[in-house]
Protein backbone atom coordinates (compact mmCIF):
# COMPACT_ATOMS: atom_id res chain seq x y z
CA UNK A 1 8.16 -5.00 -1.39
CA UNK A 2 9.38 -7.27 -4.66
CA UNK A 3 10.39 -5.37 -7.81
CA UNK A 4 12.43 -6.72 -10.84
CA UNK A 5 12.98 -4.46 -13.55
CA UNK A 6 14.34 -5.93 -16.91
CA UNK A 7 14.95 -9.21 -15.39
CA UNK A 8 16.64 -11.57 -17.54
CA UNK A 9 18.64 -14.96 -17.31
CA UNK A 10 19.99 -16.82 -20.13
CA UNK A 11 21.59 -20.16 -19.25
CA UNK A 12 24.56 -21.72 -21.13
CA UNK A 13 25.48 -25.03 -21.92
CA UNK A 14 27.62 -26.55 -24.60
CA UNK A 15 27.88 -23.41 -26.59
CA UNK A 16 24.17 -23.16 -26.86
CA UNK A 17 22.15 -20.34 -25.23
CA UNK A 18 18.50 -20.73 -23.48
CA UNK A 19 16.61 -17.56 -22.27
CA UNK A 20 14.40 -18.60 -19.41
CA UNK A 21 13.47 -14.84 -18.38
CA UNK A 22 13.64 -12.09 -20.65
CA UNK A 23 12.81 -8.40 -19.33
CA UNK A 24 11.00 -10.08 -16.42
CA UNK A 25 9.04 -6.43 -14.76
CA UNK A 26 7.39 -7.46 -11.75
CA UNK A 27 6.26 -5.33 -8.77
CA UNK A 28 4.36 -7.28 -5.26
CA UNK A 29 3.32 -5.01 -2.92
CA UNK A 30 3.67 -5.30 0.53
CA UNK A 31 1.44 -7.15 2.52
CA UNK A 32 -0.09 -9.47 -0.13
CA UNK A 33 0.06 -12.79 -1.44
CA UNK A 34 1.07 -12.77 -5.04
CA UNK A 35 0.82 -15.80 -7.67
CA UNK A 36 3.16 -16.57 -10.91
CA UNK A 37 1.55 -18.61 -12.66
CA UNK A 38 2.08 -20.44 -16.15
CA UNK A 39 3.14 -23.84 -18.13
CA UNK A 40 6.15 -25.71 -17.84
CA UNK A 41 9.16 -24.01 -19.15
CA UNK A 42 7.50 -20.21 -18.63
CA UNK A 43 10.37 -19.37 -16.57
CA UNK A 44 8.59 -19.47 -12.86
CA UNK A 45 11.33 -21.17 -10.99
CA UNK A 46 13.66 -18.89 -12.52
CA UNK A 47 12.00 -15.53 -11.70
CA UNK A 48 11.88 -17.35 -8.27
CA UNK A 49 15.10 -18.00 -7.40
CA UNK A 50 16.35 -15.08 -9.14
CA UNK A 51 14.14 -12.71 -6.26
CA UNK A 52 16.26 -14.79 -3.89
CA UNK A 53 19.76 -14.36 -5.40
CA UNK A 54 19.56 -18.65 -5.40
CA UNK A 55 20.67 -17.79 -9.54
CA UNK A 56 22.48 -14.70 -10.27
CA UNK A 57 20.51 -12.75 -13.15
CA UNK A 58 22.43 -12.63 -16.21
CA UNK A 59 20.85 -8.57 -16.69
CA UNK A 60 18.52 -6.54 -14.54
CA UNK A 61 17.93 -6.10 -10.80
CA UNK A 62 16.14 -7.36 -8.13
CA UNK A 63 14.81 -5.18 -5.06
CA UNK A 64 13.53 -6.35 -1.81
CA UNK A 65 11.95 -4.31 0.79
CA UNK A 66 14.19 -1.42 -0.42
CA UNK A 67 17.44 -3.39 -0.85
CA UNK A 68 18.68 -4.10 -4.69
CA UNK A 69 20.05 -7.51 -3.77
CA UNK A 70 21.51 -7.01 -7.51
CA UNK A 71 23.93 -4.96 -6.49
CA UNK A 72 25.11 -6.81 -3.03
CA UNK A 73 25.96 -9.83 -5.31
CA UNK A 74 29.11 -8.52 -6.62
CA UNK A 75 31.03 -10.30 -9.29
CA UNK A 76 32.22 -13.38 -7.07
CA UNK A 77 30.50 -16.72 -7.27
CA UNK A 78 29.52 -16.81 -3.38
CA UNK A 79 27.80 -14.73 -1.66
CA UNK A 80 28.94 -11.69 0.21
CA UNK A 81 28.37 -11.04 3.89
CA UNK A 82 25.69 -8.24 3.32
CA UNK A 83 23.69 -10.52 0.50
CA UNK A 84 23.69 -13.02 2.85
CA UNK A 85 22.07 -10.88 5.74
CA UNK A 86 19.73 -9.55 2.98
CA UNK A 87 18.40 -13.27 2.39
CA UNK A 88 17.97 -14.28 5.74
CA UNK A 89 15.00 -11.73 5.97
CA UNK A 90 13.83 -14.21 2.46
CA UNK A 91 12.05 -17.10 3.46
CA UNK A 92 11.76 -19.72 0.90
CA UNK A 93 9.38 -22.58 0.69
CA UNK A 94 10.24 -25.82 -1.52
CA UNK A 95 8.11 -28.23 -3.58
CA UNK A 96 10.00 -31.42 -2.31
CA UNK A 97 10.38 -30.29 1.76
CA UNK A 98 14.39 -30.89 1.60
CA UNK A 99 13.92 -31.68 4.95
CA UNK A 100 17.09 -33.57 6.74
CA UNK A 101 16.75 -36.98 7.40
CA UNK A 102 19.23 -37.30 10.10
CA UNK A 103 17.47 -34.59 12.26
CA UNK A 104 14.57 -34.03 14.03
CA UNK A 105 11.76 -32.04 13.00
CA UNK A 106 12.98 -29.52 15.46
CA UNK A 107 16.51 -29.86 14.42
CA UNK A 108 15.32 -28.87 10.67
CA UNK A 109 14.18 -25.57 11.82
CA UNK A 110 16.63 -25.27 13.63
CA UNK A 111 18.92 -25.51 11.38
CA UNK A 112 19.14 -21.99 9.28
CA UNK A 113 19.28 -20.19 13.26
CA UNK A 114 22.34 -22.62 13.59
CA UNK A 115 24.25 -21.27 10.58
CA UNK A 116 23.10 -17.59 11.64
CA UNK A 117 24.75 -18.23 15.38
CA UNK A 118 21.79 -18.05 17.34
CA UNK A 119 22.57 -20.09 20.67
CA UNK A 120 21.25 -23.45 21.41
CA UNK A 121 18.75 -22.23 23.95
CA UNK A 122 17.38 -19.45 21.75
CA UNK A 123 17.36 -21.42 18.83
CA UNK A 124 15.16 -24.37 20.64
CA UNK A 125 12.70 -21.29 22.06
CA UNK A 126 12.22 -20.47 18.43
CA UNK A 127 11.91 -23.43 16.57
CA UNK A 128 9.24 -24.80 19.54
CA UNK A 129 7.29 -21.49 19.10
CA UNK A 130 7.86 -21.82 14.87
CA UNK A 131 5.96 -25.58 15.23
CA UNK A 132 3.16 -24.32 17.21
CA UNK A 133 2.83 -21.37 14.67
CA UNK A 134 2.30 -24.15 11.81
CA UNK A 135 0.46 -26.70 13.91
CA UNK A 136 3.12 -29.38 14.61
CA UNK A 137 3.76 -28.45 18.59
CA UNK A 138 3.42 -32.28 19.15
CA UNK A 139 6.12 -33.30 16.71
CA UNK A 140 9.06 -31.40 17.51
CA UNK A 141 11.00 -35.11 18.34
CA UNK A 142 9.28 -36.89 15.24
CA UNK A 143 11.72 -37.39 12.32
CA UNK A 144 10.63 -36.62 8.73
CA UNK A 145 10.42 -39.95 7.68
CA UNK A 146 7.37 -40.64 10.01
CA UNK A 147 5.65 -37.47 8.51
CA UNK A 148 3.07 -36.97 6.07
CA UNK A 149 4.00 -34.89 3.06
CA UNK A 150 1.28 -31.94 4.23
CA UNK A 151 3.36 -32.25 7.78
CA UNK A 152 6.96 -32.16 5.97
CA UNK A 153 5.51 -29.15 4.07
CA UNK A 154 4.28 -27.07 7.63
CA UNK A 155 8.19 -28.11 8.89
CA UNK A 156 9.37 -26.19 5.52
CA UNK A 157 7.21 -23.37 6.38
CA UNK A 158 8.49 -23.33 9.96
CA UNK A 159 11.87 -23.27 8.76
CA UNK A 160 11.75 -20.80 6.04
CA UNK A 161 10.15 -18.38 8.85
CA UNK A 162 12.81 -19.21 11.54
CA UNK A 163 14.98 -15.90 10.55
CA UNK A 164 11.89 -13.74 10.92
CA UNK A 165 10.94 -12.78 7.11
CA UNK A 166 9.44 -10.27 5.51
CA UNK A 167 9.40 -11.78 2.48
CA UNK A 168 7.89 -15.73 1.54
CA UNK A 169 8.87 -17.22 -1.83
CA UNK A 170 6.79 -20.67 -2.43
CA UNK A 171 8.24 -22.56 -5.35
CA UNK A 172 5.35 -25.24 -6.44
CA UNK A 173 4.80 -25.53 -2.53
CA UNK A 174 1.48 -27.60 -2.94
CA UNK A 175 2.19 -29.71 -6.67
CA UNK A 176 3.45 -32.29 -4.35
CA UNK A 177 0.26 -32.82 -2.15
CA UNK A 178 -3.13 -34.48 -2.34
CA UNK A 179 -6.51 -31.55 -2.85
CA UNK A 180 -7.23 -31.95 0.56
CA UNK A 181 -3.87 -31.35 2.10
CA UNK A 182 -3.11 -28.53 -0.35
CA UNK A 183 -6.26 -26.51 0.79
CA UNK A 184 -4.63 -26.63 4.47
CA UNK A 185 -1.42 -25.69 3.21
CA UNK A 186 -2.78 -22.84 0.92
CA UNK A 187 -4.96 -21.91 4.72
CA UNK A 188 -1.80 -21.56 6.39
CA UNK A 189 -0.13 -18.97 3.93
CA UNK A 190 -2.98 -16.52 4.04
CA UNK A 191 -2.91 -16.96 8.12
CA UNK A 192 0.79 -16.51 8.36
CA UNK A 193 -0.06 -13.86 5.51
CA UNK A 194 -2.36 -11.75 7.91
CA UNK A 195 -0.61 -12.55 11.07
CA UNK A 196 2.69 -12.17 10.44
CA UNK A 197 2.26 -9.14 7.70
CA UNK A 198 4.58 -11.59 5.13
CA UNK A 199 4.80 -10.64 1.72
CA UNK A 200 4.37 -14.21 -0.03
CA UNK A 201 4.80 -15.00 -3.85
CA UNK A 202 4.37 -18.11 -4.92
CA UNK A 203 5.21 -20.36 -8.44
CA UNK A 204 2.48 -22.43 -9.54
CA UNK A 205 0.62 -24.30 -12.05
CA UNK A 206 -2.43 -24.84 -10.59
CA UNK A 207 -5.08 -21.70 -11.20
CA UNK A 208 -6.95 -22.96 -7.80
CA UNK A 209 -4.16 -21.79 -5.76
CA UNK A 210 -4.77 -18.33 -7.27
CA UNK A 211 -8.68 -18.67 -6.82
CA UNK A 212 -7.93 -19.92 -3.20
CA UNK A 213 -5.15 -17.72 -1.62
CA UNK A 214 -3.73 -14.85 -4.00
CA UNK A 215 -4.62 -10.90 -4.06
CA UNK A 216 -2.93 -10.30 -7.28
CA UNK A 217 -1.39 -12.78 -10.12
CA UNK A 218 0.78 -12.71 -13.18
CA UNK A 219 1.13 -14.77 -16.39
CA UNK A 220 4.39 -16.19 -17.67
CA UNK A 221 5.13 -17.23 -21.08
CA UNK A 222 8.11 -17.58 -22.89
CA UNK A 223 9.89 -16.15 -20.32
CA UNK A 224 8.22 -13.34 -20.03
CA UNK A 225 5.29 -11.87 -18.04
CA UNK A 226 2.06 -11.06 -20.38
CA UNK A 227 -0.63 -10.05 -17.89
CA UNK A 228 -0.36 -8.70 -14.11
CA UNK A 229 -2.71 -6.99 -11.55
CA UNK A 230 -4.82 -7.75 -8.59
CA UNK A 231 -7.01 -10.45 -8.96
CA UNK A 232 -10.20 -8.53 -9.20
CA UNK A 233 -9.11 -6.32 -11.70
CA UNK A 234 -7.69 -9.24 -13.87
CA UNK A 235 -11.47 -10.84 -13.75
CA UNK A 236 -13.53 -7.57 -14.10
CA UNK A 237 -10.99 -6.77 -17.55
CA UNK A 238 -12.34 -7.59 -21.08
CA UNK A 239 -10.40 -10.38 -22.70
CA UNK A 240 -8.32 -11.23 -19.55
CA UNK A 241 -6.21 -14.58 -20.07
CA UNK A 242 -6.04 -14.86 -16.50
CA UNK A 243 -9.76 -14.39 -16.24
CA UNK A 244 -10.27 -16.83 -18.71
CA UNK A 245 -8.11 -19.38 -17.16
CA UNK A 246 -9.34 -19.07 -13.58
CA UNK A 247 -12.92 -19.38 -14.83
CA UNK A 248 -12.86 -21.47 -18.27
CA UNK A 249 -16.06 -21.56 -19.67
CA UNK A 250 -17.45 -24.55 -22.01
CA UNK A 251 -20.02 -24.16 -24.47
CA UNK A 252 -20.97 -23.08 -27.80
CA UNK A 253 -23.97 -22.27 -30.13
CA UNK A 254 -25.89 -25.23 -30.78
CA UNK A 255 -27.01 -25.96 -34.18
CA UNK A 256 -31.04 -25.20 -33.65
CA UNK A 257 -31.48 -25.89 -37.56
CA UNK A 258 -34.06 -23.88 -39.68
CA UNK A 259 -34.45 -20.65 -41.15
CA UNK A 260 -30.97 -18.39 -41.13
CA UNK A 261 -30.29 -17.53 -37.93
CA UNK A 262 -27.48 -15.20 -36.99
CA UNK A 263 -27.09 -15.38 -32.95
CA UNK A 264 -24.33 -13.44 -30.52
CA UNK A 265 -22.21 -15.59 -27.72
CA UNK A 266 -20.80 -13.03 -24.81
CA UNK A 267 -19.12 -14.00 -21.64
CA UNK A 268 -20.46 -12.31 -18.52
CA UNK A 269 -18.59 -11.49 -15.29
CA UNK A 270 -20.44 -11.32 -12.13
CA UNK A 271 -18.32 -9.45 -9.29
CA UNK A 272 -19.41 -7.40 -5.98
CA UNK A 273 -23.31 -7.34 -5.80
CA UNK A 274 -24.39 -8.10 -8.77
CA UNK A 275 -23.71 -11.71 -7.94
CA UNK A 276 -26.89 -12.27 -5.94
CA UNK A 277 -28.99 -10.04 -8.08
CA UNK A 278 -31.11 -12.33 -10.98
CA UNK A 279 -29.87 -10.01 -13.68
CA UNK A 280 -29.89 -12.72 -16.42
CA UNK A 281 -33.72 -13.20 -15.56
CA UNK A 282 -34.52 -9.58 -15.56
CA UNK A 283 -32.86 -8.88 -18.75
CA UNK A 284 -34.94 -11.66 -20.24
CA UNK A 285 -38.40 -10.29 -19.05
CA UNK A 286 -37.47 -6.84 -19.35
CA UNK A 287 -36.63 -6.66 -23.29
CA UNK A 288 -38.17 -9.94 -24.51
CA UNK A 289 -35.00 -11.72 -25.20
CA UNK A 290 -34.77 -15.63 -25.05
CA UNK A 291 -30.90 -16.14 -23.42
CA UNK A 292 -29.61 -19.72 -23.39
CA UNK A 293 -26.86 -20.23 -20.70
CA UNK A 294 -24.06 -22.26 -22.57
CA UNK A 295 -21.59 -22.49 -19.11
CA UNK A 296 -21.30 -20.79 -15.68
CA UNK A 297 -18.86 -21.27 -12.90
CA UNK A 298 -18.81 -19.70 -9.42
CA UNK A 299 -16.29 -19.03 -7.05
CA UNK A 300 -14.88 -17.23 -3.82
CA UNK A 301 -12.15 -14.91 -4.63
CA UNK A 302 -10.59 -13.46 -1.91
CA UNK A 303 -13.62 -13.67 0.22
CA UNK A 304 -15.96 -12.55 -2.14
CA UNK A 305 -18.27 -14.41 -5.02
CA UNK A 306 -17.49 -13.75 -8.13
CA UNK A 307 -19.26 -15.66 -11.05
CA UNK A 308 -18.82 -15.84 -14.73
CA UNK A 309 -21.47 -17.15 -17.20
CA UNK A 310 -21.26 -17.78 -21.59
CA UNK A 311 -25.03 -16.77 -22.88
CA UNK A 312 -25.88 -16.79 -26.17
CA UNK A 313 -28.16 -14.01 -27.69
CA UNK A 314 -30.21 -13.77 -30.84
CA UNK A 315 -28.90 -11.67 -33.90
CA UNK A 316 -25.58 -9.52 -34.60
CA UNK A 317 -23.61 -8.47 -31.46
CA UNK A 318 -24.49 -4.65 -32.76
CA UNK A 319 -28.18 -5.58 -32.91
CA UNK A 320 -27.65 -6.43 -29.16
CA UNK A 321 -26.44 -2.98 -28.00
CA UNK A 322 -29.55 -2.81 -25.44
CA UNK A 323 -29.20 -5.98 -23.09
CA UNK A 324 -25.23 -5.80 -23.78
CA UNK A 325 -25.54 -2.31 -22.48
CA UNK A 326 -28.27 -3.35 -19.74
CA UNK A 327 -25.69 -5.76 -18.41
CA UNK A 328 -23.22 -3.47 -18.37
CA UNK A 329 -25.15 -0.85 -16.27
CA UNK A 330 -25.71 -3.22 -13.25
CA UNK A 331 -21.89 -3.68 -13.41
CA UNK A 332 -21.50 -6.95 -15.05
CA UNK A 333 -18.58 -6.88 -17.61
CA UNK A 334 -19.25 -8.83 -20.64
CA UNK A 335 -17.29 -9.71 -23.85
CA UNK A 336 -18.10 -11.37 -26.85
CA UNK A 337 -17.17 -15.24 -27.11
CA UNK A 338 -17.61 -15.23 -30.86
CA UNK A 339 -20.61 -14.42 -33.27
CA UNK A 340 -22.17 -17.35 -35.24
CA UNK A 341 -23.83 -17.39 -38.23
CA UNK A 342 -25.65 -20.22 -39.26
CA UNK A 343 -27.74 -21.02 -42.31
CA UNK A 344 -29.01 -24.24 -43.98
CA UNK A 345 -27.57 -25.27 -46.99
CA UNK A 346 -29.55 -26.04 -49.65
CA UNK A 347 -28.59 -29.56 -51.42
CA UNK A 348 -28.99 -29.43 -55.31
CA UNK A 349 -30.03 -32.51 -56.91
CA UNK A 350 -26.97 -33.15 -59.41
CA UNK A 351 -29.05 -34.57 -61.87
C-alpha cells in the first residue's frame, strides 16, 4: 500500500546542508498498522510527511496504493490538481490536534469536505456519522476549547477520515496525552484499523505504542531505516534492536566469589506456545543445570503473549550446547547476552 524507494531529503539553510532521510526503503502492506520508530532527529517526521507529499523529497519516490505521488508533484511549488485528489484518499493525524478554534467540533471535520465541495447537507451527514465513528456523537456543537486533549485527538481522527482514506499517517499522535488516554487512542486505530480496512503508519517514540497496536515496525537512525519486518519476526530474530528495545532486559552476572568460575548469560524469547509451557524448569531438572533468572518481561503482542527472559548458565557458552539446543527445540530463540569470566585475584603481600 506504502512504498518509498531511495527516499531522501536534504534540507538547506544558509548554505549549509542537513540530510534528514537518506535512501529511506520502506514497504507497509495493506491492511496493517505499521510503526516508525526512533530518537529525536532519526528523520520520522520527515519520512512522514514525505509519504504525504506535505515536503517534496529532494530524490526518490513515493507510492501509494499504486499511485507514485512522486511523479504527480511536478516541478511547481503547489500542488497539482491530480496530487491533490491523490492526498485526499491520505488521512493524516497530528500530534498537537490543529483543531480550529473558531469552529465547532463539527465544523473541524467538516472542514477538509468543505474545501473538496461536498454540499452543506452531505457534509453535516458525514461529519455527524465521522463523530459517532470516534465516540464524540454528543459533542458535535462543543468547541475545542472545552475538550480534553484525548477528545481533540478523536476530532483529528474524525477529520483526517472525512475524505474516506485508505491510507492513515499518525505523526506522534499520542506524545501529547496522559497513559491512560493514549491506550484509548492507540484502541481506536486498531478498531478503525479492522473496520474500516485503513492502512495506518504511525511516527513515534514510545516502543509501547508498537507493543500495543502495530503488526510490523521499523527503526530509524541517522536518517535511515536499520531494521524492518513484522513484529513477530523482529522478536523471534537473534540480535534484533527492535526486540531488544520493546523488551529491555536488566541484569547481569553477579559476582558469587570463590573458586574460578566461568558462567554463560543468554537472552530467551518466549513466542506462540511455548509461553505457558515451564520450559526453564524442565531444562533445570532434566540436565541438572542450576539457571538464575537475571530479568524477564511479558507482554501481549498483537493478541498473543510473548515473553523474554536473561538466564545465566554455568561454564563456556560452547560447554552449553545441550540446554542452548534444548531451548531451542521447544521453539524458544535464545542469544547470548555476554560470557563472563570471573576469577579471584590473588593479593601479594609487597613486602
Amino acid at each position: 500500500m506504502i512504498t518509498t524507494t531511495g527516499l531522501t531529503k536534504v534540507y538547506r539553510s544558509r548554505g549549509r546542508e542537513v540530510t534528514a532521510l537518506d535512501g529511506v526503503d520502506l514497504h507497509v502492506r495493506e491492511g496493517e498498522v505499521f510503526g516508525v520508530v526512533g530518537r529525536s532527529g532519526a528523520g520520522k517526521s520527515s519520512l512522514i510527511r514525505c509519504v504525504n507529499l506535505l515536503e517534496r523529497p529532494t530524490s526518490g519516490s513515493v507510492v501509494v496504493d499504486g499511485r507514485d505521488l512522486t511523479a504527480l508533484a511536478g516541478r511547481g511549488p503547489r500542488a497539482g490538481a491530480e496530487l491533490r485528489r491523490a492526498r485526499s484518499r491520505i488521512g493524516m493525524v497530528f500530534q498537537h490536534f490543529n483543531l480550529l478554534s473558531s469552529r465547532t467540533v463539527q465544523g473541524n471535520v467538516e472542514l477538509p469536505l468543505e474545501i473538496l465541495g461536498v454540499p452543506g447537507r452531505e457534509r453535516a451527514r458525514k461529519a455527524r456519522e465521522l463523530l459517532g465513528l470516534v465516540g464524540l456523537a454528543d459533542h458535535a456543537r462543543s468547541w475545542p476549547a472545552r475538550l480534553s486533549g484525548g477528545q481533540k485527538q478523536r476530532v483529528g481522527i474524525a477529520r483526517a477520515l472525512a475524505g474516506d482514506p485508505k491510507v492513515l499517517l499518525s505523526d506522534e499522535a499520542t506524545s501529547a496525552l496522559d497513559p491512560e488516554t493514549t491506550r484509548s487512542v492507540l484502541d481506536l486505530l486498531r478498531d478503525l484499523n479492522r473496520q474500516l480496512g485503513l492502512t495506518v503508519l504511525l511516527i513515534t517514540h514510545e516502543m509501547d505504542v508498537v507493543k500495543t497496536v502495530c503488526d510490523s515496525a521499523a527503526l530509524m537512525r541517522d536518517g535511515k531505516v536499520v531494521e524492518s519486518g513484522t513484529v513477530s519476526d523482529l522478536l523471534a530474530t537473534p540480535g534484533s534492536e527492535l526486540a531488544r528495545e520493546l523488551f529491555p532486559l536488566g541484569g547481569r552476572s553477579r559476582d558469587r566469589g570463590g573458586a574460578d568460575e566461568e558462567r554463560t548469560v543468554v537472552d530467551v524469547t518466549f513466542h506462540g506456545e511455548s509461553t505457558t509451557r515451564p520450559l526453564i524448569s524442565r531444562l533445570s531438572r532434566t540436565y541438572g543445570v542450576d539457571v538464575s533468572i537475571l530479568g524477564a518481561a511479558m507482554d501481549t503482542i498483537g493478541g498473543r503473549q510473548v515473553g523474554r527472559m536473561r538466564i545465566e548458565l554455568p561454564g563456556r557458552f560452547e560447554d552449553n550446547a545441550v540446554p542452548i539446543g534444548f531451548l531451542r527445540e521447544h521453539g524458544l530463540t535464545v542469544e547470548a547476552a555476554e560470557t563472563v569470566a570471573e576469577a579471584t585475584e590473588t593479593v601479594k603481600d609487597p613486602r
